[in-house]
N, C-alpha and C. Protein backbone atom coordinates (compact mmCIF):
# COMPACT_ATOMS: atom_id res chain seq x y z
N UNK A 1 -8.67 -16.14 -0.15
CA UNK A 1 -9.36 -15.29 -1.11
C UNK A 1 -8.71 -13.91 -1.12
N UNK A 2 -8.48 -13.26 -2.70
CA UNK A 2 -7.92 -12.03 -2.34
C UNK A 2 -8.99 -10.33 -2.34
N UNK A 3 -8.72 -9.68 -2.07
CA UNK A 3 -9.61 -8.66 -1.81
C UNK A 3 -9.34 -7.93 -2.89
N UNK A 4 -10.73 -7.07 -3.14
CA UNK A 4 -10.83 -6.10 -3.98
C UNK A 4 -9.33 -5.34 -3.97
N UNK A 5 -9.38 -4.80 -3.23
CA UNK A 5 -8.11 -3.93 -3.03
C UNK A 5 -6.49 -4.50 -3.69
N UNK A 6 -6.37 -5.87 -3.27
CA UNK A 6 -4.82 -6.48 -3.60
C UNK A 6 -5.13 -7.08 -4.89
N UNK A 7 -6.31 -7.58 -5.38
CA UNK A 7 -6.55 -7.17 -6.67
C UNK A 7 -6.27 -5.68 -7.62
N UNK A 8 -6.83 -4.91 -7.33
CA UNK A 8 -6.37 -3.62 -7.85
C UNK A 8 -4.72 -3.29 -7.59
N UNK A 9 -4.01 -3.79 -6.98
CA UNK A 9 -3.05 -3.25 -6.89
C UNK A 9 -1.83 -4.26 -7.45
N UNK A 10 -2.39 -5.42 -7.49
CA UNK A 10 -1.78 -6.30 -8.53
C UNK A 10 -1.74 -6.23 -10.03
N UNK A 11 -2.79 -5.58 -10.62
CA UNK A 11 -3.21 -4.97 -11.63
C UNK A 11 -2.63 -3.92 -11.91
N UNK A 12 -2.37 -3.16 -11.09
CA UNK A 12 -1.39 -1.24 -11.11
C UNK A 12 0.07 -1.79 -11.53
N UNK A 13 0.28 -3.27 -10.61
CA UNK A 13 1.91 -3.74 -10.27
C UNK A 13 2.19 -3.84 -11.85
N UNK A 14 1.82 -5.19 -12.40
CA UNK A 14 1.43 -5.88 -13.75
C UNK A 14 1.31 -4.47 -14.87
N UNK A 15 0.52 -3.68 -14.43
CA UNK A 15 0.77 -2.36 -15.76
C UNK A 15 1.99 -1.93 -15.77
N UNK A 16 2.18 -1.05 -14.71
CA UNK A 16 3.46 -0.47 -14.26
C UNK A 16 4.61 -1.20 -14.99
N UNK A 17 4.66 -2.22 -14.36
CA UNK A 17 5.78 -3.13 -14.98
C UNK A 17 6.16 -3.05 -16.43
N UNK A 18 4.88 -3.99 -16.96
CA UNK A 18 4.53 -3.92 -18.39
C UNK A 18 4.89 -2.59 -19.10
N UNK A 19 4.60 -1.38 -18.62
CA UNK A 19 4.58 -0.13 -19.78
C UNK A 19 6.00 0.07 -19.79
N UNK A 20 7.00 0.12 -18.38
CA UNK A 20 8.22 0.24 -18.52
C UNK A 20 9.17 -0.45 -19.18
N UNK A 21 8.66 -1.57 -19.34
CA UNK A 21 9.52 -2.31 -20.25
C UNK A 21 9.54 -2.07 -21.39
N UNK A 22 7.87 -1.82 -22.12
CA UNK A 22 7.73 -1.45 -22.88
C UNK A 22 8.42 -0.14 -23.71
N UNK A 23 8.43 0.78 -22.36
CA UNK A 23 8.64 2.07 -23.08
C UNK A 23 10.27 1.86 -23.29
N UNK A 24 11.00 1.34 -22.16
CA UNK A 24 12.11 0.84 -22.65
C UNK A 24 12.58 0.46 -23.86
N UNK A 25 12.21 -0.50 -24.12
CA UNK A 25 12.70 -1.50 -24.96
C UNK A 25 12.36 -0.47 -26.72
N UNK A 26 10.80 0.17 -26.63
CA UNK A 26 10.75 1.14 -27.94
C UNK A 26 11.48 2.24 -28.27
N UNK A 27 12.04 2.68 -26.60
CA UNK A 27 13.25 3.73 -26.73
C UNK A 27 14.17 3.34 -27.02
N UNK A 28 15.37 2.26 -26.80
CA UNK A 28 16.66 2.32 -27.14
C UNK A 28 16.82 1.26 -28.17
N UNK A 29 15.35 0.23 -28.30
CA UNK A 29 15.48 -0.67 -29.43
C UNK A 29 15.19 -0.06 -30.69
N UNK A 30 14.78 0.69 -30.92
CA UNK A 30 13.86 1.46 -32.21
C UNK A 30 14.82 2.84 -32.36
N UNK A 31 15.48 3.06 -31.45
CA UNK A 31 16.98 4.27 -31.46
C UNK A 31 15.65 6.07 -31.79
N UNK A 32 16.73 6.40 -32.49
CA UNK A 32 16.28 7.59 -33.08
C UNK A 32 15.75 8.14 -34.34
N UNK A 33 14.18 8.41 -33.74
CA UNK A 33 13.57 8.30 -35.13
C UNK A 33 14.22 9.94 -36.10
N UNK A 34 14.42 10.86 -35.57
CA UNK A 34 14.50 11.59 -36.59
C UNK A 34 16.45 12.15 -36.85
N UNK A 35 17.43 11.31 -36.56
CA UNK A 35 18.56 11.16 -36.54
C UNK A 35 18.86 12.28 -35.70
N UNK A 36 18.44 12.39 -35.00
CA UNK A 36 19.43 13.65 -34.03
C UNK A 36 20.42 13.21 -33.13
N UNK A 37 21.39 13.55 -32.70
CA UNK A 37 22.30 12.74 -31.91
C UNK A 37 22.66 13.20 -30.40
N UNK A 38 23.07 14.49 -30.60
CA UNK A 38 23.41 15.09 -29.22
C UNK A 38 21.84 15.38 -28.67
N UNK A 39 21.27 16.31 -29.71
CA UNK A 39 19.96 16.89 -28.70
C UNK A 39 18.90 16.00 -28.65
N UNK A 40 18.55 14.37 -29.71
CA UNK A 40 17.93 13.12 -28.90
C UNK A 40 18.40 12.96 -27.59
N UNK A 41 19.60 12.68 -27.18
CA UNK A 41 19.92 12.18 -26.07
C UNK A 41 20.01 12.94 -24.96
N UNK A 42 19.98 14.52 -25.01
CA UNK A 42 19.45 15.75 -23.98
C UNK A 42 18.25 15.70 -23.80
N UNK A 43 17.10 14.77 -24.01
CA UNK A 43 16.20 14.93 -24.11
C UNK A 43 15.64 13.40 -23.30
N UNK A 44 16.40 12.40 -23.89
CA UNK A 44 16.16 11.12 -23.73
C UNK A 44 16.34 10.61 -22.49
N UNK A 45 16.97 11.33 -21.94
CA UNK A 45 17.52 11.04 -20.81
C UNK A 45 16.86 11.22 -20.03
N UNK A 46 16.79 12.75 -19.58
CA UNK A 46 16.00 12.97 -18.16
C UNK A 46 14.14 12.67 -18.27
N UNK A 47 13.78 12.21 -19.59
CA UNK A 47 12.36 11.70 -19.29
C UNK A 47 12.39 10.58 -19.13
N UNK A 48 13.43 9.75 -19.82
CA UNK A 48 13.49 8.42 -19.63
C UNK A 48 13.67 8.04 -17.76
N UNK A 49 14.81 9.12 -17.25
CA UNK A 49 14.39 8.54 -16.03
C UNK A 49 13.34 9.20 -15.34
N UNK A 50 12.64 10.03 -15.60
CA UNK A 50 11.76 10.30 -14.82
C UNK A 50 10.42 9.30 -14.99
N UNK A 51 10.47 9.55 -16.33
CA UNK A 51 9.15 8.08 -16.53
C UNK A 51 9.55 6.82 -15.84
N UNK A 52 10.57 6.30 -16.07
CA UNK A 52 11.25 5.00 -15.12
C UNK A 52 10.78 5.41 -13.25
N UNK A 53 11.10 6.79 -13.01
CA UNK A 53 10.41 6.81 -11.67
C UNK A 53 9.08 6.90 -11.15
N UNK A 54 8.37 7.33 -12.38
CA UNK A 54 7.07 7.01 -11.97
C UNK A 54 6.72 5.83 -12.10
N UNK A 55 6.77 5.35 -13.26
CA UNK A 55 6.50 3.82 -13.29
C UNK A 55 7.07 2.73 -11.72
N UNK A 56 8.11 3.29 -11.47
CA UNK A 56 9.02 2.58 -9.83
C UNK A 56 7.82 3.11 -8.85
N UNK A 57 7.40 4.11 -8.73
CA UNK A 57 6.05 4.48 -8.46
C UNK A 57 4.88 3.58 -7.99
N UNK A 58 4.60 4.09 -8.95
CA UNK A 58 3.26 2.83 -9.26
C UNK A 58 3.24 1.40 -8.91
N UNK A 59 4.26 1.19 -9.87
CA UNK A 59 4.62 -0.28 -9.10
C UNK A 59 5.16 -0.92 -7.52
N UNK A 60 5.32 0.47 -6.93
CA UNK A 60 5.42 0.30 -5.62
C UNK A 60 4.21 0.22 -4.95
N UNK A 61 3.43 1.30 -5.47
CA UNK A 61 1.83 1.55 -4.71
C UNK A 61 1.00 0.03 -4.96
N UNK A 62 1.45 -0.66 -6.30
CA UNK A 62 0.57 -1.40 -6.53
C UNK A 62 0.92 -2.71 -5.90
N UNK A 63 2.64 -3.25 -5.51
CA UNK A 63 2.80 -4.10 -4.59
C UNK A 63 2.33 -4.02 -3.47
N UNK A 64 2.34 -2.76 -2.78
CA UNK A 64 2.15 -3.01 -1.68
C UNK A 64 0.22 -2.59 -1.29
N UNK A 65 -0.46 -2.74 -1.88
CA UNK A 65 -1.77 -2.77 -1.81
C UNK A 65 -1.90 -4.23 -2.52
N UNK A 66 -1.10 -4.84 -3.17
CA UNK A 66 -1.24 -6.37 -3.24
C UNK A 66 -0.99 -7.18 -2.37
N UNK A 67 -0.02 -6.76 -1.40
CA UNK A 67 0.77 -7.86 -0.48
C UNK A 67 0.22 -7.11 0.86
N UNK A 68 -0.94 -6.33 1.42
CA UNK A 68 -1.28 -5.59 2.27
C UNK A 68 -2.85 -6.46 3.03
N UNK A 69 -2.70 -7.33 3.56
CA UNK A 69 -4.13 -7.92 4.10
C UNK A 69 -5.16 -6.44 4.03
N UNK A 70 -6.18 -7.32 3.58
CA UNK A 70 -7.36 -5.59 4.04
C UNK A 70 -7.63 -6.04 5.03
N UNK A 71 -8.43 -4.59 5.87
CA UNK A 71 -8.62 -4.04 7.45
C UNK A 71 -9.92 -4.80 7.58
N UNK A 72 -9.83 -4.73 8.78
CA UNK A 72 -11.07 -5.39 9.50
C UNK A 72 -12.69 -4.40 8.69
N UNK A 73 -13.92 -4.94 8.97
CA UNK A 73 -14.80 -4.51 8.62
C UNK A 73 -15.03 -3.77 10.00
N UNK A 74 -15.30 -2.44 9.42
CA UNK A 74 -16.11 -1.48 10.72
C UNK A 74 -16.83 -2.49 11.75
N UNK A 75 -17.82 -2.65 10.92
CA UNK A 75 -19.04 -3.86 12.16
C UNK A 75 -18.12 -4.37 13.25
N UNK A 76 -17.34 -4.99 12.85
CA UNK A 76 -16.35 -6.23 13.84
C UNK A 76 -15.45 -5.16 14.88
N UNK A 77 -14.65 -3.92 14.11
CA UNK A 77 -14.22 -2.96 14.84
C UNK A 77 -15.03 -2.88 16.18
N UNK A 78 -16.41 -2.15 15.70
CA UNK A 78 -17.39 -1.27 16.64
C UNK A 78 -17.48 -2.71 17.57
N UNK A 79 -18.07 -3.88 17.13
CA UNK A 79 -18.32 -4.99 17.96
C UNK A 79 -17.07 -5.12 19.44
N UNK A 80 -16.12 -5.26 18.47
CA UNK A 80 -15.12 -5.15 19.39
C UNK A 80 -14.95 -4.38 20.27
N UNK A 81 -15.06 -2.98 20.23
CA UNK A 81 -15.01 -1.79 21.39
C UNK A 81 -16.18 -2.00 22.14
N UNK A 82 -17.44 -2.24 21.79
CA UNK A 82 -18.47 -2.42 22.88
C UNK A 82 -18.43 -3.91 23.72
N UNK A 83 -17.78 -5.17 23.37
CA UNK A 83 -17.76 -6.00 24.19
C UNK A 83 -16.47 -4.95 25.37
N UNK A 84 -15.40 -4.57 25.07
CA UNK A 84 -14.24 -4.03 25.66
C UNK A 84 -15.20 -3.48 26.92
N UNK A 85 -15.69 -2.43 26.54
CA UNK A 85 -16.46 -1.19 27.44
C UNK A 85 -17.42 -2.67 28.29
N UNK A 86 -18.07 -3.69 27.79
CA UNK A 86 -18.88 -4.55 28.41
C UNK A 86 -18.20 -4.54 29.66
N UNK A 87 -16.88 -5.66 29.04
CA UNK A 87 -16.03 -6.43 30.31
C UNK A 87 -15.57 -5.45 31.02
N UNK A 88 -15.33 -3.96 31.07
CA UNK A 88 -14.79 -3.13 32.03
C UNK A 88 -15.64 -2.81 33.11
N UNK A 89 -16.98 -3.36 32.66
CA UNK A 89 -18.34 -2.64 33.71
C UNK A 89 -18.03 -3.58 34.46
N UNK A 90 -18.21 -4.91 33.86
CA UNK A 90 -18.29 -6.04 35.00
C UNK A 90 -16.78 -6.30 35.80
N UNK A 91 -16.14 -5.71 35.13
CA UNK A 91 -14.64 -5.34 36.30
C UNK A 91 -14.30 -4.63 37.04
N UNK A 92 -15.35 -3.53 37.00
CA UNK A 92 -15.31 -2.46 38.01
C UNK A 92 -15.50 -2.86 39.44
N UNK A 93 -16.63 -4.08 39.69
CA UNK A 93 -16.72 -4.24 41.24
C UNK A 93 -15.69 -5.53 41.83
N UNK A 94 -15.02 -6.07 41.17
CA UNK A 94 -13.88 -6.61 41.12
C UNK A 94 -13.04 -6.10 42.03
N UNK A 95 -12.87 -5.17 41.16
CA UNK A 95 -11.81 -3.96 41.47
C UNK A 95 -11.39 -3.54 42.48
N UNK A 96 -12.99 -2.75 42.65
CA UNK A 96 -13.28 -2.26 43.87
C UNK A 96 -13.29 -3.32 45.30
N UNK A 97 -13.54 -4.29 44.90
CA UNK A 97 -13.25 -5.02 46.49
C UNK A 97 -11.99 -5.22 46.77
N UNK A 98 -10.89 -5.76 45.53
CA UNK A 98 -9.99 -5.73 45.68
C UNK A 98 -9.18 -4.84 46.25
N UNK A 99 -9.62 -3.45 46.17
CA UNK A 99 -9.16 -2.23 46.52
C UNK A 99 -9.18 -2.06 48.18
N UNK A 100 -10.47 -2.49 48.21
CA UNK A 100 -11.17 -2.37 49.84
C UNK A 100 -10.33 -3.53 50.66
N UNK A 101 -10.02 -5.16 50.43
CA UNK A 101 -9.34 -5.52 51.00
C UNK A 101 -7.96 -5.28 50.92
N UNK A 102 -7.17 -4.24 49.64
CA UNK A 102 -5.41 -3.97 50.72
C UNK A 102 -5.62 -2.96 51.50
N UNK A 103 -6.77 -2.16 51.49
CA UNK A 103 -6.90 -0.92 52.17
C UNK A 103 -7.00 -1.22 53.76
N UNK A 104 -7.91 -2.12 54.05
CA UNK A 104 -8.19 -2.89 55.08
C UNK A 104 -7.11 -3.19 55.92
N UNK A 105 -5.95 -3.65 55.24
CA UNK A 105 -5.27 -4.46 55.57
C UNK A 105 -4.05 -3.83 56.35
């Protein structure tokens, strides 16, 4: 079953993806709407890659909150540290004898 979380981030992946292609394909397939030549392409450029890096972005954040198991539930955490602290009580007199017989010795 997948979790809220790698859901959402499969969803971010899948946009991400999607808009870049998109924006791609309307930028250099559809050219230049108002014929400019030199100063379209002073222009085209450095947003094109910057949008391309956000989008690389996103689609990073959103793989890896897809492909990321979610964390344990608190409850099970806390459970866990108080059996820990349990078994250390009942190891303490263990311990201690063990201690007392190399001392002995």
């Amino acid at each position: 079953m997948v979790s809220k979380d790698q859901t959402i981030g499969g969803i971010i992946f899948i946009v991400c993806v999607v808009v870049a292609i998109l924006y791609t394909i309307g930028l250099f397939y559809f050219g230049n709407p108002l014929s400019w030549e030199i100063q379209f392409t002073l222009v085209v450029i450095p947003v094109f890659i910057a949008f391309i890096a956000v989008m690389f972005i996103g689609a990073w954040i959103g793989w890896t909150m897809a492909t990321t198991p979610p964390p344990k539930p608190i409850e099970e955490i806390t459970s866990e540290m108080e059996e820990e602290k349990e078994e250390e009580k009942t190891e303490t007199p263990e311990e201690e004898t063990k201690k007392e017989k190399k001392t002995k010795k």
